[in-house]
N, C-alpha and C. Protein backbone atom coordinates (compact mmCIF):
# COMPACT_ATOMS: atom_id res chain seq x y z
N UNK A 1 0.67 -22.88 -19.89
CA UNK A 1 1.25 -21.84 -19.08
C UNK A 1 0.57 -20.51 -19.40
N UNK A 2 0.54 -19.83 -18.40
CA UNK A 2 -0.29 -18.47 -18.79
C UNK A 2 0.44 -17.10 -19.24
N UNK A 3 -0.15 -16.56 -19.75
CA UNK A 3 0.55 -15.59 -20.39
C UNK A 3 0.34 -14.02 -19.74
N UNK A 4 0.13 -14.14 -18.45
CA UNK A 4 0.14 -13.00 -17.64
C UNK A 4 1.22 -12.79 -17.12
N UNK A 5 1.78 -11.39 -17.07
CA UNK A 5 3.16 -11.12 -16.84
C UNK A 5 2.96 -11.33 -15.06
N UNK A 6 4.03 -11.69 -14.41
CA UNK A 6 4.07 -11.63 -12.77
C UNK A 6 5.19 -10.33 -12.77
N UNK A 7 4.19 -10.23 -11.70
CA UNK A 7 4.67 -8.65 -11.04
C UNK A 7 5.87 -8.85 -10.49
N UNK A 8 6.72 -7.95 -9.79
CA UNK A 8 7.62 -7.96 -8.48
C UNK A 8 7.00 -7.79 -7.40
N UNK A 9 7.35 -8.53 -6.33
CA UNK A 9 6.65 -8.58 -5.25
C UNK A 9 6.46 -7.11 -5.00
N UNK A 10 5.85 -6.66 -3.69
CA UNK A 10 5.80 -5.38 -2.73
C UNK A 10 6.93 -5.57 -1.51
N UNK A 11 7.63 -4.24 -1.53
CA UNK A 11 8.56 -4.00 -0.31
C UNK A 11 7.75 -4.00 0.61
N UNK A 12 8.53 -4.01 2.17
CA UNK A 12 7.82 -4.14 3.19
C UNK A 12 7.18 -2.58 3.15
N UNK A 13 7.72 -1.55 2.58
CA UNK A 13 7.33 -0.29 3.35
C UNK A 13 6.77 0.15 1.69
N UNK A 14 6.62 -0.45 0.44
CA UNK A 14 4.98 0.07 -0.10
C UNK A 14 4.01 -1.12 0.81
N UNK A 15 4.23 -2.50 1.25
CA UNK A 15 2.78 -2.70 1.91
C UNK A 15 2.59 -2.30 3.00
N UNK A 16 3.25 -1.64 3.33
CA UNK A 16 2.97 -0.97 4.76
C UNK A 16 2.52 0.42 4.45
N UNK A 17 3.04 1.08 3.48
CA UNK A 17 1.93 2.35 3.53
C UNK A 17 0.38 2.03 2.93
N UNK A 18 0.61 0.91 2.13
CA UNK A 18 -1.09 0.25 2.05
C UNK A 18 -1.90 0.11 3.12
N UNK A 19 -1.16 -0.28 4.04
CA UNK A 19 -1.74 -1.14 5.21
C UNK A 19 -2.36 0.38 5.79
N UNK A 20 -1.97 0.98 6.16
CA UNK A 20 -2.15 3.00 6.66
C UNK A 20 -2.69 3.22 6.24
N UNK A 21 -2.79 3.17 4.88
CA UNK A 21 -3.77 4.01 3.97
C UNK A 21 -5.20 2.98 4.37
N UNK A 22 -5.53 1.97 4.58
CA UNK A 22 -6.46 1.00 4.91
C UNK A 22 -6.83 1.16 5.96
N UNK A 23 -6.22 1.44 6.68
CA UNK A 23 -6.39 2.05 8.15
C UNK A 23 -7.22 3.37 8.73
N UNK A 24 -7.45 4.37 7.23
CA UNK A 24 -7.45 5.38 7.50
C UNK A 24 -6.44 6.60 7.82
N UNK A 25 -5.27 6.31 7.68
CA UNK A 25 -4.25 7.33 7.85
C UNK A 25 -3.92 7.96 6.35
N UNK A 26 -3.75 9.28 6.55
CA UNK A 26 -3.18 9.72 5.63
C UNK A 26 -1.64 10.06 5.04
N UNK A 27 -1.40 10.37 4.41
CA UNK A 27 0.05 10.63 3.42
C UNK A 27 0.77 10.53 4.44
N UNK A 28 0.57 11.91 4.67
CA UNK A 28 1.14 13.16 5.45
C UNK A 28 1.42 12.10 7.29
N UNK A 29 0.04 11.25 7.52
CA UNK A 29 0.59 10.79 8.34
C UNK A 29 1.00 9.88 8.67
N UNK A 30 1.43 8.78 7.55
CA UNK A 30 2.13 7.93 7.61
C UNK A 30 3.68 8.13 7.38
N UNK A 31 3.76 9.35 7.03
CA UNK A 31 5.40 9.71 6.82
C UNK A 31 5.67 10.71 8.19
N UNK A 32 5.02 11.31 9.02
CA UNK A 32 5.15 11.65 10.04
C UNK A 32 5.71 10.16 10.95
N UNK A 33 4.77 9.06 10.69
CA UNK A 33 5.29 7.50 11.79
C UNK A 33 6.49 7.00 11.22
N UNK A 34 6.59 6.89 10.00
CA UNK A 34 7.70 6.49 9.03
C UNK A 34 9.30 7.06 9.13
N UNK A 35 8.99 8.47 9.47
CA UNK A 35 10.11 9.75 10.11
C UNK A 35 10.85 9.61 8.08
N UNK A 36 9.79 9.72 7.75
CA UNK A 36 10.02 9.68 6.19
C UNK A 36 9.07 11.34 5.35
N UNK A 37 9.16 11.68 4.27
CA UNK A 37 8.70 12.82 3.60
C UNK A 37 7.27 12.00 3.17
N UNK A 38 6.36 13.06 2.53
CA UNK A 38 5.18 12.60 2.20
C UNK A 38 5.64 12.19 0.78
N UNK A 39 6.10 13.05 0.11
CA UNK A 39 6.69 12.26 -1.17
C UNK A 39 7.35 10.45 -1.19
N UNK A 40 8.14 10.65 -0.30
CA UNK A 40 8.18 8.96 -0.12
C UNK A 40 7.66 8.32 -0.07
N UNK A 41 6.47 8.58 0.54
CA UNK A 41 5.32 7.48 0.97
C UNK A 41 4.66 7.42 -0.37
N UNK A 42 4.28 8.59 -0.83
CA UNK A 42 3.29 8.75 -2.43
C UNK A 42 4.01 8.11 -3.12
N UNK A 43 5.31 8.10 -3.62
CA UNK A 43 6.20 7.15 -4.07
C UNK A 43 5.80 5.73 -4.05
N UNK A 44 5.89 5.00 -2.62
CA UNK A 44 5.71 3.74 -2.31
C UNK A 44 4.34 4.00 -2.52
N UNK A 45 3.67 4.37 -2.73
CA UNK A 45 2.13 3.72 -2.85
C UNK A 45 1.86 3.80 -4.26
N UNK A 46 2.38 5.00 -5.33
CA UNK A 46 2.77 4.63 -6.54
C UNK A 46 2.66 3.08 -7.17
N UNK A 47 4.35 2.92 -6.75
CA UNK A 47 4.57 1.59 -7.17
C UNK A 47 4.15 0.70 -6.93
N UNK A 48 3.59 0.69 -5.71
CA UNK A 48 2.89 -0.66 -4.99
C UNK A 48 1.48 -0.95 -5.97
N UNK A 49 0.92 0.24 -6.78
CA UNK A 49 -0.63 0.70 -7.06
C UNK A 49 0.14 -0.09 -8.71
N UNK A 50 0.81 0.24 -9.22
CA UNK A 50 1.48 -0.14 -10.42
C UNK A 50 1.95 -1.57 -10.41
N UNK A 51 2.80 -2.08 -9.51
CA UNK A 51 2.78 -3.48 -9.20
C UNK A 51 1.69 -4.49 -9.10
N UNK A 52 0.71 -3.89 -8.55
CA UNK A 52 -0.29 -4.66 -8.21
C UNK A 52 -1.37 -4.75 -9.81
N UNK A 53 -1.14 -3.73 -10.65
CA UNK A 53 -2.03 -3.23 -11.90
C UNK A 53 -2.85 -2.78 -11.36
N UNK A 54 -3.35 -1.92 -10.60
CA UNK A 54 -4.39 -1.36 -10.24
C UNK A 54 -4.49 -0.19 -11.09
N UNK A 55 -5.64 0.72 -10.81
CA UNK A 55 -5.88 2.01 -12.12
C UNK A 55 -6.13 3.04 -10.84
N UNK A 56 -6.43 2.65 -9.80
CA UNK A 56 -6.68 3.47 -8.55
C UNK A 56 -6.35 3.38 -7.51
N UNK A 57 -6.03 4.00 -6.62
CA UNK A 57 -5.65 4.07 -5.23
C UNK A 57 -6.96 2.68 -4.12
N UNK A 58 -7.73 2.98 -4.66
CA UNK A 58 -8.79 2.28 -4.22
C UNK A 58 -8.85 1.01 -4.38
N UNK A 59 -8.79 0.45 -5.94
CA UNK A 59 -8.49 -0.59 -6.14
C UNK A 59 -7.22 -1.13 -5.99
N UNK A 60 -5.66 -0.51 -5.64
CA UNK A 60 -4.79 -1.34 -5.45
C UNK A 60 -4.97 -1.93 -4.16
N UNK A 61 -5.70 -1.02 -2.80
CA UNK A 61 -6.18 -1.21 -1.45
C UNK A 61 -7.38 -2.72 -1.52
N UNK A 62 -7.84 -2.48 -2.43
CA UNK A 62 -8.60 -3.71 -2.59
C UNK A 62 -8.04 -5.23 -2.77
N UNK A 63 -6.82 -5.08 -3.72
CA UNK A 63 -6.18 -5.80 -4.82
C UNK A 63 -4.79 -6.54 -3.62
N UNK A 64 -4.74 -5.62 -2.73
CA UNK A 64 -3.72 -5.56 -1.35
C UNK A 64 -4.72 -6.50 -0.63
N UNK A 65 -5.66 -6.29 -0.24
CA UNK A 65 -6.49 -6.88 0.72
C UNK A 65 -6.57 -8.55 0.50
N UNK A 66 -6.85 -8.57 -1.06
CA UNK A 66 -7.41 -9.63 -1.09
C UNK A 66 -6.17 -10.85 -1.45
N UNK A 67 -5.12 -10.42 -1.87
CA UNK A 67 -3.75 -11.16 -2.13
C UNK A 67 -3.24 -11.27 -0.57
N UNK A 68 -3.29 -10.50 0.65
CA UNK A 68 -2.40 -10.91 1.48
C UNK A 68 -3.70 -10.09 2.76
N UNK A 69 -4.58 -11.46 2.55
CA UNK A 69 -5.53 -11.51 4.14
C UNK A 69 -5.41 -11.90 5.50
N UNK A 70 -4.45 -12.51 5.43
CA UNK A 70 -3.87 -12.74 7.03
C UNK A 70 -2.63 -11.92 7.40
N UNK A 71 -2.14 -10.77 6.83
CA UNK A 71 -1.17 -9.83 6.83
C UNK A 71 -1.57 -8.85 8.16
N UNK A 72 -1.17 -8.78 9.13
CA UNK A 72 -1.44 -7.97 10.08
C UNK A 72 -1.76 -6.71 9.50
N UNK A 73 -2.37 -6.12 10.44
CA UNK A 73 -3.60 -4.95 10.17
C UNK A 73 -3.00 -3.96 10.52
N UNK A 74 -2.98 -2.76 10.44
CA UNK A 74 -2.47 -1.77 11.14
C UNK A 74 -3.70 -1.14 12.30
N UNK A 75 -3.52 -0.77 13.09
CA UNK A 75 -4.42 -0.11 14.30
C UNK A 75 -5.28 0.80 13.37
N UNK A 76 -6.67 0.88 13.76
CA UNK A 76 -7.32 2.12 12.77
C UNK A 76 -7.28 3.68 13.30
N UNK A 77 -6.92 4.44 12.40
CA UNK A 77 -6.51 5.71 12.88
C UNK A 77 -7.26 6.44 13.96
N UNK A 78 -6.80 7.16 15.31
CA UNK A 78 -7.73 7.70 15.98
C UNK A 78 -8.67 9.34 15.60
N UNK A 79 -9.82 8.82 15.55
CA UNK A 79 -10.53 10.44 15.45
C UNK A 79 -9.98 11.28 15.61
């Protein structure tokens, strides 16, 4: 048996501000769609970045990608 701790899963709304942030949307405007504060969202992406063990924003987006690849996409942000 292995001796790696298992995480807690991700709520729907830290993988969904992953999914935004992957998308190209920012903080500010995923809590504008959310009808949520930007702090909330930084929050959920926090924990989601900590859940996952990531050390960066970058790599938890990576670490997201590659654990849940058939996860619907979010639309990519418009110019």
């Amino acid at each position: 048996m292995s001796n790696v701790p298992i995480s807690p899963p991700l709520t729907s709304a830290e993988a969904t501000a992953l999914r935004y942030l992957a998308a190209g949307y920012t903080i500010p405007d995923i809590a504008r769609r959310q009808h949520t504060r930007s702090t909330t969202v930084r929050s959920r992406v926090t924990r989601a970045r900590h859940k996952l063990g990531a050390i960066t924003l970058d790599h938890a987006l990576q670490l997201h990608a590659q654990q849940h690849p058939t996860q619907s996409t979010v639309t990519t942000r418009p110019n």
